[in-house]
C-alpha atoms as a PDB file:
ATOM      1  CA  UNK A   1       0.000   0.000   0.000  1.00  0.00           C
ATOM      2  CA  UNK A   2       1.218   3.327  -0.637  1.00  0.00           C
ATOM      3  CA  UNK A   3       2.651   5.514   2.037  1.00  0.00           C
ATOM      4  CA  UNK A   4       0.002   8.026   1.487  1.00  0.00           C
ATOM      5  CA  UNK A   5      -2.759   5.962   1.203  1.00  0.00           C
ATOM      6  CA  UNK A   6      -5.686   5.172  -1.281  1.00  0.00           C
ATOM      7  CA  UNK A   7      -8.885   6.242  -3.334  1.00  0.00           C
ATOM      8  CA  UNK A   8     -10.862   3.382  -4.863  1.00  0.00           C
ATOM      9  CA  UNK A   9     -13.170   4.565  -7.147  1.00  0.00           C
ATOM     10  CA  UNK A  10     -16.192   2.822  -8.369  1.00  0.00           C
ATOM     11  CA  UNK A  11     -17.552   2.777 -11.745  1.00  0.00           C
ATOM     12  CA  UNK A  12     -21.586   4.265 -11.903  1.00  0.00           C
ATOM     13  CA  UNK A  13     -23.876   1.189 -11.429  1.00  0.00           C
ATOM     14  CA  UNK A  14     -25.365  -1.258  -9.613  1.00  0.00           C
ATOM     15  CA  UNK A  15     -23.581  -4.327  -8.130  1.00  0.00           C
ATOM     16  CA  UNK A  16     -25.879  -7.394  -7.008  1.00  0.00           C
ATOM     17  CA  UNK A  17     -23.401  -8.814  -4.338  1.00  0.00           C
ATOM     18  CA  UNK A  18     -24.432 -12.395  -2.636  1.00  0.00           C
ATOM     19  CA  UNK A  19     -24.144 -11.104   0.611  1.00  0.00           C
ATOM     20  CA  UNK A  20     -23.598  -8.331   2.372  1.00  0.00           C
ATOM     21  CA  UNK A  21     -20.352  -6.594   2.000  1.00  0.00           C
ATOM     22  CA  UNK A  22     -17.799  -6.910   4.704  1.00  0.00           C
ATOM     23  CA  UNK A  23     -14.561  -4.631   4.884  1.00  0.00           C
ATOM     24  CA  UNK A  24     -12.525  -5.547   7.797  1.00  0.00           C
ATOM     25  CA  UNK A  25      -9.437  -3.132   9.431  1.00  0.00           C
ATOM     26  CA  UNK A  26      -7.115  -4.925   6.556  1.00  0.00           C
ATOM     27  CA  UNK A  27      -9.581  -2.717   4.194  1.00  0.00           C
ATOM     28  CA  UNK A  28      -9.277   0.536   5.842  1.00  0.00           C
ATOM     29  CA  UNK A  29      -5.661   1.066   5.415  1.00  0.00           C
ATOM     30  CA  UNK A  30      -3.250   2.529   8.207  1.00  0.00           C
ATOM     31  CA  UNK A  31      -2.354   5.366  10.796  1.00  0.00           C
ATOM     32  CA  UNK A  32      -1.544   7.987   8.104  1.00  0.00           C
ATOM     33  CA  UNK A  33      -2.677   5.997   4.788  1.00  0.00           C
ATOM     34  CA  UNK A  34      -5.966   5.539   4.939  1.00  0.00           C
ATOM     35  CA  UNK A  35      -7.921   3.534   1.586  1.00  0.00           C
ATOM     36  CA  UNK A  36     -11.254   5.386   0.787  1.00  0.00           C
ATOM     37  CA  UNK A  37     -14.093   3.835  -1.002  1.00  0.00           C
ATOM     38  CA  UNK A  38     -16.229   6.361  -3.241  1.00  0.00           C
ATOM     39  CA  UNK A  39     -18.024   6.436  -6.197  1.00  0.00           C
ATOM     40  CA  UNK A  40     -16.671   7.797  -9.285  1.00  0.00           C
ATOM     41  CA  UNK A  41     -17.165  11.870  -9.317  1.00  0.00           C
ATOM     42  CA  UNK A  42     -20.840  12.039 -10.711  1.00  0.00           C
ATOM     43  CA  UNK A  43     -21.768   8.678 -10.704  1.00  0.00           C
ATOM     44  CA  UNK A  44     -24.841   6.731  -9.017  1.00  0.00           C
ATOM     45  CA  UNK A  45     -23.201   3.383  -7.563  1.00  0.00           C
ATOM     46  CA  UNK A  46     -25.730   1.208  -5.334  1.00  0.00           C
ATOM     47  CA  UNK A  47     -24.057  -1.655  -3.734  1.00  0.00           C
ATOM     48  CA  UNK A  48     -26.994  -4.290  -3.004  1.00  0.00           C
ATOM     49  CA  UNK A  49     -25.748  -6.917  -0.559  1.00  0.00           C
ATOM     50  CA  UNK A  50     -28.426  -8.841  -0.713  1.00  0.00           C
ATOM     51  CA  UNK A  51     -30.901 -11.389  -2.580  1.00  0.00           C
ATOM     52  CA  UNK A  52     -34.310 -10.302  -4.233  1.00  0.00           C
ATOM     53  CA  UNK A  53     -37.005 -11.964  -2.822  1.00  0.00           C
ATOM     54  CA  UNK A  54     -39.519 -14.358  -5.111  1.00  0.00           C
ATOM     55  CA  UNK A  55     -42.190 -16.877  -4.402  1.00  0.00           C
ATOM     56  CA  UNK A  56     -44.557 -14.480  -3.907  1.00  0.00           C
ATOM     57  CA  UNK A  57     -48.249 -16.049  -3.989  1.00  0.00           C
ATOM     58  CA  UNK A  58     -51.704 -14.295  -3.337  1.00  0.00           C
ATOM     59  CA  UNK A  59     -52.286 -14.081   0.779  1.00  0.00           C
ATOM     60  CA  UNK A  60     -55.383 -12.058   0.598  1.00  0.00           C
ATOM     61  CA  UNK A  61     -57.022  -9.329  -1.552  1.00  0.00           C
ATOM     62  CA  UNK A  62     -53.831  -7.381  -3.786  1.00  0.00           C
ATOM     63  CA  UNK A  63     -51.407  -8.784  -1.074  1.00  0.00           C
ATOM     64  CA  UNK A  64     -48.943 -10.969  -1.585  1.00  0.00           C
ATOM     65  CA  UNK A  65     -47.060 -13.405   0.891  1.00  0.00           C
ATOM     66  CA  UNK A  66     -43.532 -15.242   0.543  1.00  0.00           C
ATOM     67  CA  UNK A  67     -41.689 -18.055   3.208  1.00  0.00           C
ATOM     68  CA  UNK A  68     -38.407 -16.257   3.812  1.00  0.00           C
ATOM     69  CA  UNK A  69     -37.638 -18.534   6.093  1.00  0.00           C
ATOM     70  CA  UNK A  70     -37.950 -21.741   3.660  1.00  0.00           C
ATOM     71  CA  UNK A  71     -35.688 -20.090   1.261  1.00  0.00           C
ATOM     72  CA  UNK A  72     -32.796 -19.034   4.178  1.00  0.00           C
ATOM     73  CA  UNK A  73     -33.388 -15.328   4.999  1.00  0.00           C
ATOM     74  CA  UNK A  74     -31.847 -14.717   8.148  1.00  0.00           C
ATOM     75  CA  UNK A  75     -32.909 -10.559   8.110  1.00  0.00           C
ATOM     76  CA  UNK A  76     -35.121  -8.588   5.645  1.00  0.00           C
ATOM     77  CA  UNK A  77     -34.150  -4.602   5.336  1.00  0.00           C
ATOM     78  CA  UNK A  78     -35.934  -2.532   2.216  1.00  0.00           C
ATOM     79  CA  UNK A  79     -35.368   1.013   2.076  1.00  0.00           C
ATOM     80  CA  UNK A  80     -33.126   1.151   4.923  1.00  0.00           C
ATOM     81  CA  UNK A  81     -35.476   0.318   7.268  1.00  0.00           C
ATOM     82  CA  UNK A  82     -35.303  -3.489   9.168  1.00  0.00           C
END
C-alpha cells in the first residue's frame, strides 16, 4: 500500500453482491494511509448486498405473501429500514 494511502473509485452502477459486504481493518488502510471507497465523481453506484425476494403467492385481496424462512433469509431490510 502506498505511504500516502488510497482512493478506490467505483464505476456508476449497480452491483448485485451475494451477501452483504464486509470490509474488515485490513480494508481501511493505516495510521496515516488511509484507503477510501467512493463512487466515481458524478456517478450513481448502489451496492446491493443482498438477494431479491420471489415466491410471492396471493395471501389475501392485492397482497402478496412469501416463506423467507424456507428459502434461508436470516434478516429482511428494504429502504433502509429493518
Amino acid at each position: 500500500m502506498p505511504a500516502v494511502g488510497l482512493v478506490v473509485e467505483v464505476l456508476a452502477g449497480t452491483y448485485e453482491l451475494p451477501q452483504t459486504l464486509a470490509l474488515t481493518q485490513e480494508d481501511s488502510g493505516a495510521e496515516g494511509a488511509a484507503v477510501v471507497y467512493r463512487g466515481q465523481p458524478g456517478a450513481e453506484v448502489r451496492l446491493l448486498g443482498g438477494r431479491r425476494v420471489s415466491g410471492f403467492v396471493p395471501a389475501e385481496g392485492a397482497v402478496l405473501k412469501a416463506d423467507l424462512v424456507a428459502r434461508g433469509y436470516r434478516e429482511l431490510v428494504a429502504a433502509g429500514q429493518e
